[in-house]
C-alpha atoms as a PDB file:
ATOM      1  CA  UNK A   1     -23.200  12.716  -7.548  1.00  0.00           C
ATOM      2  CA  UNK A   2     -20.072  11.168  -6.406  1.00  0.00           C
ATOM      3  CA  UNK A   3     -20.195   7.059  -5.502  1.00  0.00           C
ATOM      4  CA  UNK A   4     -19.314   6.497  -2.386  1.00  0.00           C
ATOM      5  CA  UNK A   5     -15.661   5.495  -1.287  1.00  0.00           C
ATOM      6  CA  UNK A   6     -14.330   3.045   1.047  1.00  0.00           C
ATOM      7  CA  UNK A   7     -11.453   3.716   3.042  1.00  0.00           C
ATOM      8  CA  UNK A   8      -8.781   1.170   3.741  1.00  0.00           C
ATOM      9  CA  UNK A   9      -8.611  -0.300   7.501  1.00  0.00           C
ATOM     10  CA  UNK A  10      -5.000   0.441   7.513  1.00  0.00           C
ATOM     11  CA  UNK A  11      -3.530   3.835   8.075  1.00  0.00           C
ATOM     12  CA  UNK A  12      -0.707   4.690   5.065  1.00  0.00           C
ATOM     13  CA  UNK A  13       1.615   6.669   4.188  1.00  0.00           C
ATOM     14  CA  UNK A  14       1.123   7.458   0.204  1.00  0.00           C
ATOM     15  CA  UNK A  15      -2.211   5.488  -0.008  1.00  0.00           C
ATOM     16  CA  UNK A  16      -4.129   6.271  -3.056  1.00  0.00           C
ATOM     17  CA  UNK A  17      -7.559   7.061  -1.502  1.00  0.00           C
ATOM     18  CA  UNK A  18      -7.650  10.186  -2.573  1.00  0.00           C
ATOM     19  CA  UNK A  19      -6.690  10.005  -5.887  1.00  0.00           C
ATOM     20  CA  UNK A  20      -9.072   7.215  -6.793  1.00  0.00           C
ATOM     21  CA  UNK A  21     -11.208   9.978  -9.600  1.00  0.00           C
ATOM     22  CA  UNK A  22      -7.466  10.273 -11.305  1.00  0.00           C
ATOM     23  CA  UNK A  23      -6.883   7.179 -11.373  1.00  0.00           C
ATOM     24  CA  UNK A  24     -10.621   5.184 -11.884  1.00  0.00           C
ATOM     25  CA  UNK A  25     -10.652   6.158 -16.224  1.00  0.00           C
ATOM     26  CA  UNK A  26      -7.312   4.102 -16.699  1.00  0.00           C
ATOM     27  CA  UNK A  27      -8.255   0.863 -14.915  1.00  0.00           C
ATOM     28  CA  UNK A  28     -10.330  -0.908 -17.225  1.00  0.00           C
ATOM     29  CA  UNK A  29     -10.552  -4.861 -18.075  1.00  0.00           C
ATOM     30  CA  UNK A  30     -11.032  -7.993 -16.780  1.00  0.00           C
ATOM     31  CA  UNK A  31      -8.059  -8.697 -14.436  1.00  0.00           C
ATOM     32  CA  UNK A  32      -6.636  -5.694 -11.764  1.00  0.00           C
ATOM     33  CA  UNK A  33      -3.338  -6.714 -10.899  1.00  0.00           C
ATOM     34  CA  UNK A  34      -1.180  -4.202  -8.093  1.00  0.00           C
ATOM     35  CA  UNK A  35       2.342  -5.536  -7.474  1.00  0.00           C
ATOM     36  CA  UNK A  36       2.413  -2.986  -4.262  1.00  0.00           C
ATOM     37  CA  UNK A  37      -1.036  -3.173  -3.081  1.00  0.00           C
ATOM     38  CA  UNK A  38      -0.060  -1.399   0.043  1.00  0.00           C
ATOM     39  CA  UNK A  39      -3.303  -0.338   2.290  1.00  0.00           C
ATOM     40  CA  UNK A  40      -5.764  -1.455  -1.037  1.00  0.00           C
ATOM     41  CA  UNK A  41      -7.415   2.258  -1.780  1.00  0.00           C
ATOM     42  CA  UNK A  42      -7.083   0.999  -5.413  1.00  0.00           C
ATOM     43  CA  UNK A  43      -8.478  -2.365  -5.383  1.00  0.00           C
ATOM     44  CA  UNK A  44     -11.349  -1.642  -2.390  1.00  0.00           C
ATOM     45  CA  UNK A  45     -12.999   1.161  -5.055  1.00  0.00           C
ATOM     46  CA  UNK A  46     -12.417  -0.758  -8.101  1.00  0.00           C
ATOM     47  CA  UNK A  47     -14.789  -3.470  -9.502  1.00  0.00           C
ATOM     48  CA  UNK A  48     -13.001  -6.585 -11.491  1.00  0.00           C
ATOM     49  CA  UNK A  49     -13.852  -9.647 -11.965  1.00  0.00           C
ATOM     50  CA  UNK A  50     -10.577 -10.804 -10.442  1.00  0.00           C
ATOM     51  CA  UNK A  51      -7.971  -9.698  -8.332  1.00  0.00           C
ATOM     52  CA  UNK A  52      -4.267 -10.555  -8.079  1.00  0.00           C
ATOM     53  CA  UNK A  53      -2.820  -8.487  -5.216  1.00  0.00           C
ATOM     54  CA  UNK A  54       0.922  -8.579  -4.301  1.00  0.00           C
ATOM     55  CA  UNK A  55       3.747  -6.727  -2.033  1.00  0.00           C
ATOM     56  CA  UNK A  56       6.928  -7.356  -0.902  1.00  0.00           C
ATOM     57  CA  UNK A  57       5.869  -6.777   2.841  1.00  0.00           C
ATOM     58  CA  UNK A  58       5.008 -10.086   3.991  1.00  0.00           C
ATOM     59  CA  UNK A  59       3.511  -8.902   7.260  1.00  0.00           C
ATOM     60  CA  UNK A  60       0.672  -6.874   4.875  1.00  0.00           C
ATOM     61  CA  UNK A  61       0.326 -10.144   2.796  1.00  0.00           C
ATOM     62  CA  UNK A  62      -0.131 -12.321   6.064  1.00  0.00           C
ATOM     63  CA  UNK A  63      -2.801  -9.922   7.380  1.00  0.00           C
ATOM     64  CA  UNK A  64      -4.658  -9.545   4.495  1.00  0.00           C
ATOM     65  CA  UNK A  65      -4.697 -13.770   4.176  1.00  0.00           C
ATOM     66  CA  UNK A  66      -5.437 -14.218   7.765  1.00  0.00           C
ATOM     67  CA  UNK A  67      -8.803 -11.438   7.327  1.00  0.00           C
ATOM     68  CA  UNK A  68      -9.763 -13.297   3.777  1.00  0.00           C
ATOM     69  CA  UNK A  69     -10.067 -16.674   5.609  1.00  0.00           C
ATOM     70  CA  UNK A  70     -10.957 -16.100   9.359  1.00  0.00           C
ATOM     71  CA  UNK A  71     -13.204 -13.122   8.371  1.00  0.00           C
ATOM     72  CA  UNK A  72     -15.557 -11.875  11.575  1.00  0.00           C
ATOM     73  CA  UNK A  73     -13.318 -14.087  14.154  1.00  0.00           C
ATOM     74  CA  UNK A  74     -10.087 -12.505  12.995  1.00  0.00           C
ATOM     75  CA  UNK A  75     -11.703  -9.097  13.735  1.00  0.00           C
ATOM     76  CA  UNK A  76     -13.035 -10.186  17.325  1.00  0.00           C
ATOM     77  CA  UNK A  77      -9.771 -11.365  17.743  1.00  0.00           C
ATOM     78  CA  UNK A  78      -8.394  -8.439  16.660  1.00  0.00           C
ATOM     79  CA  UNK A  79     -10.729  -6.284  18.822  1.00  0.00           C
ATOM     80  CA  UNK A  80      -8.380  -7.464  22.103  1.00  0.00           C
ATOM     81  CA  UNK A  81      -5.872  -5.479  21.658  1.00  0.00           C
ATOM     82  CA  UNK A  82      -7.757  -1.899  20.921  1.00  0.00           C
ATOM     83  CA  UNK A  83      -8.322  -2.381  24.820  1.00  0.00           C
ATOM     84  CA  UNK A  84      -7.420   1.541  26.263  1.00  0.00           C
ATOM     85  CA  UNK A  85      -4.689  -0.366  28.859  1.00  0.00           C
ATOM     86  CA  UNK A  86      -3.247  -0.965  25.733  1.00  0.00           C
ATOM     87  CA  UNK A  87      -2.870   2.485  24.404  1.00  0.00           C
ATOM     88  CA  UNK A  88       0.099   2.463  26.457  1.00  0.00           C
ATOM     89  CA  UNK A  89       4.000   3.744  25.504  1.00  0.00           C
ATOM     90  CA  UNK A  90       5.206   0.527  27.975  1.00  0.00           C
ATOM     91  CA  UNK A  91       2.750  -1.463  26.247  1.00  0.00           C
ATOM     92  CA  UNK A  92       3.328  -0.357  22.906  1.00  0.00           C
ATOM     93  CA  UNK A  93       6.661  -1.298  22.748  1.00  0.00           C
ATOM     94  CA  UNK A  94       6.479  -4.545  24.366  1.00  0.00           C
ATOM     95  CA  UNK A  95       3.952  -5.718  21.526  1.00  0.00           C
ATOM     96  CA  UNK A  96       6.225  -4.003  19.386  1.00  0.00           C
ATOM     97  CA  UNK A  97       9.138  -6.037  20.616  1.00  0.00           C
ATOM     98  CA  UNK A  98       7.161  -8.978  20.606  1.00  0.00           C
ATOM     99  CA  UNK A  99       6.169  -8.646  16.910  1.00  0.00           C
ATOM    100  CA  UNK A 100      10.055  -8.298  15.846  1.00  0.00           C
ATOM    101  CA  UNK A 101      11.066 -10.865  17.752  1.00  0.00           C
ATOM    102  CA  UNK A 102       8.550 -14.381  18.031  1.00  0.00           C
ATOM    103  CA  UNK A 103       5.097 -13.226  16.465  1.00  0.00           C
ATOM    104  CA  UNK A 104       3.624 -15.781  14.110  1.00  0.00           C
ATOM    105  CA  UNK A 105       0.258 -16.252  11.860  1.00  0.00           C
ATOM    106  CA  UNK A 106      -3.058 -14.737  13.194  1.00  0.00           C
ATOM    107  CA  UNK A 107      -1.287 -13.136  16.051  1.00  0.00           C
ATOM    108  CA  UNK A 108       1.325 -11.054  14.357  1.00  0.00           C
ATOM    109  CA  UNK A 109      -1.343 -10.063  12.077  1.00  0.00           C
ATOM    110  CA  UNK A 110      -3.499  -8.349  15.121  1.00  0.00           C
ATOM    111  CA  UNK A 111      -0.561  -7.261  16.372  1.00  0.00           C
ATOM    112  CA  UNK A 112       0.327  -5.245  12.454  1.00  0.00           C
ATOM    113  CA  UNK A 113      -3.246  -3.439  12.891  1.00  0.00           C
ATOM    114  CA  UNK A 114      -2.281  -2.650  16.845  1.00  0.00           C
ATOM    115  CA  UNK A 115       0.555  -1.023  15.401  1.00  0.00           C
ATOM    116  CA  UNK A 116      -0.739   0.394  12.313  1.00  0.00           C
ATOM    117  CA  UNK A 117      -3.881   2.175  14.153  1.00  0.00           C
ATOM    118  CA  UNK A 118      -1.200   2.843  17.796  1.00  0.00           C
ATOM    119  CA  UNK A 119       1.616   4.165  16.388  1.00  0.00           C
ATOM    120  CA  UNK A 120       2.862   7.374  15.153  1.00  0.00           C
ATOM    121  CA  UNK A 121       1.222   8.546  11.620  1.00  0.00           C
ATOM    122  CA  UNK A 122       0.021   5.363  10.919  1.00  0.00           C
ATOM    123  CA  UNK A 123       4.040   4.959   9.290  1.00  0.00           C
ATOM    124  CA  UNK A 124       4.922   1.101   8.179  1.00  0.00           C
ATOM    125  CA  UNK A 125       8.560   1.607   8.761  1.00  0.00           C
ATOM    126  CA  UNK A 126      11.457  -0.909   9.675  1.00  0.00           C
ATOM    127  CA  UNK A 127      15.300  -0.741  10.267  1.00  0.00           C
ATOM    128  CA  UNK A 128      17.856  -2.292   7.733  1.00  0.00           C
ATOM    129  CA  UNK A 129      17.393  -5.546   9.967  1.00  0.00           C
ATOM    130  CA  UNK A 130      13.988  -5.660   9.349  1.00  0.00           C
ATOM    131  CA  UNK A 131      12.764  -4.995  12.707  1.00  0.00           C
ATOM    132  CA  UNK A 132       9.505  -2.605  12.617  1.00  0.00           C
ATOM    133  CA  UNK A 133      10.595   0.409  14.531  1.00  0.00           C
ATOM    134  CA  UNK A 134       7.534   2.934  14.503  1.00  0.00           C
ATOM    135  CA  UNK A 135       7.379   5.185  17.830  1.00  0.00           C
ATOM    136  CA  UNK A 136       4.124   4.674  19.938  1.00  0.00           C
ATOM    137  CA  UNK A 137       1.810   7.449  18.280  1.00  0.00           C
ATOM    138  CA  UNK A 138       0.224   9.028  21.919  1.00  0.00           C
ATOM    139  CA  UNK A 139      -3.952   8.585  19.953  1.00  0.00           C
ATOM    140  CA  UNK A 140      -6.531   9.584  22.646  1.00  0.00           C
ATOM    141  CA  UNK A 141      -8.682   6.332  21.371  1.00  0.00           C
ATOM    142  CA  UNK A 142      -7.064   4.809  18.814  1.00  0.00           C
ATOM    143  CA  UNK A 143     -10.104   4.371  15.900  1.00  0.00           C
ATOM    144  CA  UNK A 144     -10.884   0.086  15.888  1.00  0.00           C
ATOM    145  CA  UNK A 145     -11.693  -0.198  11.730  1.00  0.00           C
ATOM    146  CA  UNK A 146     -14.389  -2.775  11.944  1.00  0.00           C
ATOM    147  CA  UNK A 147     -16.701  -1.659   9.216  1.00  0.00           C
ATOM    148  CA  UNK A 148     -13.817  -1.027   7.044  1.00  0.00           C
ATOM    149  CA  UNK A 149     -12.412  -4.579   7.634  1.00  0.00           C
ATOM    150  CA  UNK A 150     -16.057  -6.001   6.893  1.00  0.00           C
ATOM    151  CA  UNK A 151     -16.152  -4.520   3.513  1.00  0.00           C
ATOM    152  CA  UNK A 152     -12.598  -5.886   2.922  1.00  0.00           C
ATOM    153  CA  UNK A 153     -13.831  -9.250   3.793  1.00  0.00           C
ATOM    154  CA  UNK A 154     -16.522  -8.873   0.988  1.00  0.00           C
ATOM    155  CA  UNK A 155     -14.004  -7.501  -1.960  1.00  0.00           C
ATOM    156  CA  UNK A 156     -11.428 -10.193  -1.071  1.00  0.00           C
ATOM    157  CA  UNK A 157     -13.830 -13.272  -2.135  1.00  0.00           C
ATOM    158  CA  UNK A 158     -12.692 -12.859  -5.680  1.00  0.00           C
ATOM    159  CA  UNK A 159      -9.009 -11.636  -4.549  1.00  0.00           C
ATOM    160  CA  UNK A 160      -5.706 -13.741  -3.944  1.00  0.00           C
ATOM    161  CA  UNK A 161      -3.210 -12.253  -2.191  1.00  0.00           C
ATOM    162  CA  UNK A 162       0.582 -12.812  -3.132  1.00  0.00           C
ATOM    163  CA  UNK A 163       4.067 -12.047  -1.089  1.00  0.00           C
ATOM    164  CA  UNK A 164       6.087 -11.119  -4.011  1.00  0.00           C
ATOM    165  CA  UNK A 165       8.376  -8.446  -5.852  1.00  0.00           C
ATOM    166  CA  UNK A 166       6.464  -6.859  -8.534  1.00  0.00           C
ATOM    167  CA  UNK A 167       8.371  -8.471 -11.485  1.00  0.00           C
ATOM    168  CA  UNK A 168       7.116 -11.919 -10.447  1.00  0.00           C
ATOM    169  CA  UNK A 169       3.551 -10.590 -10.676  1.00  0.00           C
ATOM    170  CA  UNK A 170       3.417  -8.832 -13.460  1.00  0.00           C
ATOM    171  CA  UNK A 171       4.933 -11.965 -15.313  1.00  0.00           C
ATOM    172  CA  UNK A 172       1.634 -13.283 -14.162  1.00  0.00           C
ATOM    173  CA  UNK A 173      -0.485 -10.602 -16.243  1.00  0.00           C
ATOM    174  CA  UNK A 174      -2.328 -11.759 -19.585  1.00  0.00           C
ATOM    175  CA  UNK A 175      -3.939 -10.135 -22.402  1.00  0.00           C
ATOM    176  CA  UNK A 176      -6.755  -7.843 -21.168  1.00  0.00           C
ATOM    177  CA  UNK A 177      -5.886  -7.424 -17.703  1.00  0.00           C
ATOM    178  CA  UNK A 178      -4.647  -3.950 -15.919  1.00  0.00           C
ATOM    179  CA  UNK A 179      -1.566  -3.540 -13.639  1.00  0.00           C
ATOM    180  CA  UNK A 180      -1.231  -0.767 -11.438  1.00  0.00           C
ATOM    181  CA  UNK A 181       1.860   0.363 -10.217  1.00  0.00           C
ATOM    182  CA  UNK A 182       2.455   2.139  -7.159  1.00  0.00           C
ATOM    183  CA  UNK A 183       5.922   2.042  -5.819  1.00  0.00           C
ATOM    184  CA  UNK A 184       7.645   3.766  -3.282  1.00  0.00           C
ATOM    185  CA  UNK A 185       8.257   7.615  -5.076  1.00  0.00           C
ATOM    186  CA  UNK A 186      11.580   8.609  -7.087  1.00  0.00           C
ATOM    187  CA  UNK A 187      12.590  11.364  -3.769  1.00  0.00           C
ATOM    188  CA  UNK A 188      11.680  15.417  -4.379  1.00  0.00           C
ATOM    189  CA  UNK A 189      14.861  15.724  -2.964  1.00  0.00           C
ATOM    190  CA  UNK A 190      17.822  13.843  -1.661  1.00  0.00           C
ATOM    191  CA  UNK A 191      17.000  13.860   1.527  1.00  0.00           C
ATOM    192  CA  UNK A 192      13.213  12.879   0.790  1.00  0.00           C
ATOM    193  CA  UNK A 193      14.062   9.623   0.596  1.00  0.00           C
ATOM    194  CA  UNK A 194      11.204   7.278   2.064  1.00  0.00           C
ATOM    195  CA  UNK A 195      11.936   3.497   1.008  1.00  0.00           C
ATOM    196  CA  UNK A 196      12.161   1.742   4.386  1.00  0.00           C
ATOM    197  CA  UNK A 197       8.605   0.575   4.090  1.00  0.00           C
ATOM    198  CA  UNK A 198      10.336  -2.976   3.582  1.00  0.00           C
ATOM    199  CA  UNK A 199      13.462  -3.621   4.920  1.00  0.00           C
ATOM    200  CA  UNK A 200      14.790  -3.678   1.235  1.00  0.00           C
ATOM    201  CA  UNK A 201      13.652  -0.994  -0.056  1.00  0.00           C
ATOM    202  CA  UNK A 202      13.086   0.452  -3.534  1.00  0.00           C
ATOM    203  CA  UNK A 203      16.468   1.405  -5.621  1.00  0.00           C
ATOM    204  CA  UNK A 204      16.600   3.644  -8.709  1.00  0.00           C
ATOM    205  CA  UNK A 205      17.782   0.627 -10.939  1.00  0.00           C
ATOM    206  CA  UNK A 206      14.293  -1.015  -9.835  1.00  0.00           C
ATOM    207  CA  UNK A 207      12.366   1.899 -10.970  1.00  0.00           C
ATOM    208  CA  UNK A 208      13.977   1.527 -14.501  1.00  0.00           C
ATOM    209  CA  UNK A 209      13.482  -2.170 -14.305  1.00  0.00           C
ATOM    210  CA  UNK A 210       9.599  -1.056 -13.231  1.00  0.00           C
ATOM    211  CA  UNK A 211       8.947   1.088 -16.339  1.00  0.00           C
ATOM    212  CA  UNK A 212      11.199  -1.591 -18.681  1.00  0.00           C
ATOM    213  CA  UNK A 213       8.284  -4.310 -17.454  1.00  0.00           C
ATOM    214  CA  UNK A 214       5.374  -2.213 -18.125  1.00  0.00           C
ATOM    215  CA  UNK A 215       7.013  -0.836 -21.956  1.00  0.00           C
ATOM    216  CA  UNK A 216       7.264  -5.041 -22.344  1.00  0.00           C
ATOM    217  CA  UNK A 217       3.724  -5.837 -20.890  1.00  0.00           C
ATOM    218  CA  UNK A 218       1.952  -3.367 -23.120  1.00  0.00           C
ATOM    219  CA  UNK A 219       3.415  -4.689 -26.523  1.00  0.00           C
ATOM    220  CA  UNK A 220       2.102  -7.646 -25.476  1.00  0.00           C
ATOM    221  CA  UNK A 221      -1.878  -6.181 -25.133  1.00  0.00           C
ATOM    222  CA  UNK A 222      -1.420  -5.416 -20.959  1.00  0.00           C
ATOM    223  CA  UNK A 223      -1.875  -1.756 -19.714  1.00  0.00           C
ATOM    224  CA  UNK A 224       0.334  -0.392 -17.497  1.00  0.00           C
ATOM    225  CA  UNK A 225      -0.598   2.427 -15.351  1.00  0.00           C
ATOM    226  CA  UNK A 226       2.296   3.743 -12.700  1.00  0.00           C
ATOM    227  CA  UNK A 227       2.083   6.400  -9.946  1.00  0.00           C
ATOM    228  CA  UNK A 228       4.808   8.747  -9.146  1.00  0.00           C
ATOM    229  CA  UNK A 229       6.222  12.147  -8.216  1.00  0.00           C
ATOM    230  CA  UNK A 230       6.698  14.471 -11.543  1.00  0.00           C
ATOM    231  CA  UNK A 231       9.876  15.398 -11.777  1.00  0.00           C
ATOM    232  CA  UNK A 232      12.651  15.250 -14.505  1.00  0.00           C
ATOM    233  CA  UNK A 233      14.346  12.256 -13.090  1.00  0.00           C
ATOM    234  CA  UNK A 234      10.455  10.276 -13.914  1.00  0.00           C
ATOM    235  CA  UNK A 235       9.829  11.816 -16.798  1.00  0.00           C
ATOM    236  CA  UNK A 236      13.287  10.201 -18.109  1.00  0.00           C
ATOM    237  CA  UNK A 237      12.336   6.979 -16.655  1.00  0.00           C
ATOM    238  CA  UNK A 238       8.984   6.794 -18.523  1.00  0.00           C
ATOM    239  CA  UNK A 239       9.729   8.193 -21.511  1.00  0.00           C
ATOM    240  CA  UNK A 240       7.940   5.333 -23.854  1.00  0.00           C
ATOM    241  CA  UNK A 241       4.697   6.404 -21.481  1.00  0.00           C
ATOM    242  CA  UNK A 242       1.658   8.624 -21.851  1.00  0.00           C
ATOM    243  CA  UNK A 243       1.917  11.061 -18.700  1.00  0.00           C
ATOM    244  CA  UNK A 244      -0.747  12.662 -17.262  1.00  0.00           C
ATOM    245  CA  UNK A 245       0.276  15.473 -14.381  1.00  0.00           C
ATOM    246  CA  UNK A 246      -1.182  16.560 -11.349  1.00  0.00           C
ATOM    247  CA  UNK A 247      -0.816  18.625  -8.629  1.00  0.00           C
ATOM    248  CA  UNK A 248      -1.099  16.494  -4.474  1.00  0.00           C
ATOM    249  CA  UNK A 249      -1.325  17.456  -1.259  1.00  0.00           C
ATOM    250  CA  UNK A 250       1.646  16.193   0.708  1.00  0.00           C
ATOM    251  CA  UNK A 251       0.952  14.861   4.215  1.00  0.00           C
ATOM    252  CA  UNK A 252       3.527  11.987   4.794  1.00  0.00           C
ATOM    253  CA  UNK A 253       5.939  15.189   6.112  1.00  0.00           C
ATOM    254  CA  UNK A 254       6.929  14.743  10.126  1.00  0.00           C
ATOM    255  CA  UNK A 255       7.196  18.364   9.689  1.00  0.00           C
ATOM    256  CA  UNK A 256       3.595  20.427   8.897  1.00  0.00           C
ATOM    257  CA  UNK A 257       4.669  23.671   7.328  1.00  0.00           C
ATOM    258  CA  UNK A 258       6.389  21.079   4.594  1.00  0.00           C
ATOM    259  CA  UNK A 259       3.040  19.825   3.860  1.00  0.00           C
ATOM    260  CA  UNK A 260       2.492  21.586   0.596  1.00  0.00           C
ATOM    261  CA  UNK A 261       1.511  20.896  -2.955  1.00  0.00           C
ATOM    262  CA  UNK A 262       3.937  18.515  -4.944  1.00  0.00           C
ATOM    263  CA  UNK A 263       3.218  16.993  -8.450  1.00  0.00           C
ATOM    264  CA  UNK A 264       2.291  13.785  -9.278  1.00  0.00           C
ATOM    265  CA  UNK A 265       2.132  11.957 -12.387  1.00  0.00           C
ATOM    266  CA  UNK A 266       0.509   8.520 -13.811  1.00  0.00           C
ATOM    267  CA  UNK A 267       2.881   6.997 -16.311  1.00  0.00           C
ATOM    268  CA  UNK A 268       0.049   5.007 -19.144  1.00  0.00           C
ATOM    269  CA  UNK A 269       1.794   2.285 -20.720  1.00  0.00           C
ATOM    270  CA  UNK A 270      -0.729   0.715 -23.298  1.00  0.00           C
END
């Protein structure tokens, strides 16, 4: 019998919910550390002793600080704004514009979840002038994720939550801990592209620079494990790496006869 899984509150676009059994035999130790924590799949289904979670998106970062310390009065708070006048195209983007253009703290933290759970796919997407630009999604009753935000209230006692790029926190690994990598995907194609989940995105040279960091961390006793599509341009890149390939169901597609089977990899650095 399978344990039973927690999903994240937040809809995403690559999350790693459903890959936790691949995943779950390579993170061992005392410390998890995830430079792109994204929607935290990984780290909700995952017992450490500690956690050190990090992304570049500081509007995930300010969330997931505002839920650690307001707890059940950030999610009646929150609650507000899942009100169906709400679930609105005029309203929609007049929270949206209001979140681009003055939102602060607590409230552009509720207003992230409106988004997240309002708009279409449940995308995190902004323009090159990091303005979040996600159409309003049309949901009958958009789902309110209070159970799963109560469960991320209990995992995040023994978490801290960082706004950085991921060479600044895996600097902070030590001996015995586990990193896990998940950064936005080498493209399938060239027009696969998908790196505007933070207005800077994710470059090829930073994907070297990724797998050069992990190759350094696991001389010095850290494991490395990284997720990524399987293709010859990643198996280049992580050469010095133990690869293990799978086959994924693709649903990040606006289009749903492309939603087929791709492959995956996890690059083991240890």
């Amino acid at each position: 019998m399978q344990p039973t899984r927690t999903r994240p509150f937040l809809k995403w676009a690559g999350g790693k919910y459903k890959l936790i059994d691949k995943l779950s035999p390579h993170l061992t130790g005392r410390k998890l550390i995830e430079p792109f924590v994204g929607s935290g799949a990984v780290f909700l289904n995952h017992q450490f002793e500690r956690y050190l979670l990090g992304d570049i998106n500081p509007d995930l970062i300010n969330l997931y600080q505002c839920l650690k310390k307001e707890k059940q009065q950030f999610i009646k708070y929150l609650k507000t704004f899942f009100k169906p006048e709400l679930n609105d195209q005029t309203e929609y983007l007049a929270l949206r514009q209001e979140f681009n253009l003055r939102a602060e703290g607590r409230r552009r933290a509720a207003l992230f979840v409106y988004l997240n759970r309002h708009g279409f796919n449940g995308l995190c997407r902004y323009n090159k002038s990091g303005g979040f630009n996600v159409p309003f999604g049309r949901h009958t009753k958009p789902y309110f994720p209070e159970k799963e935000m109560l469960y991320f209230i209990q995992r995040a006692k023994n978490a801290q939550f960082v706004c950085g790029d991921f060479v600044s926190l895996m600097n902070r690994s030590r001996r015995g801990d586990v990193v896990y990598c998940d950064p936005p995907y080498v493209p399938l194609s060239p027009t696969a592209s998908f790196t505007s989940y933070a207005a800077q995105g994710f470059s090829y040279d930073q994907q070297i620079e990724l797998a050069y960091r992990a190759k350094h961390l696991a001389d010095r006793g850290v494991k490395v494990v990284i997720s990524n599509h399987d293709n010859a341009i990643t198996r280049k890149i992580y050469e010095d790496a133990v690869i293990e390939s799978f086959p994924v169901r693709r649903f990040i597609s606006c289009d749903g006869s492309n939603r087929g089977n791709a492959k995956e990899l996890l690059a083991i650095y240890e």
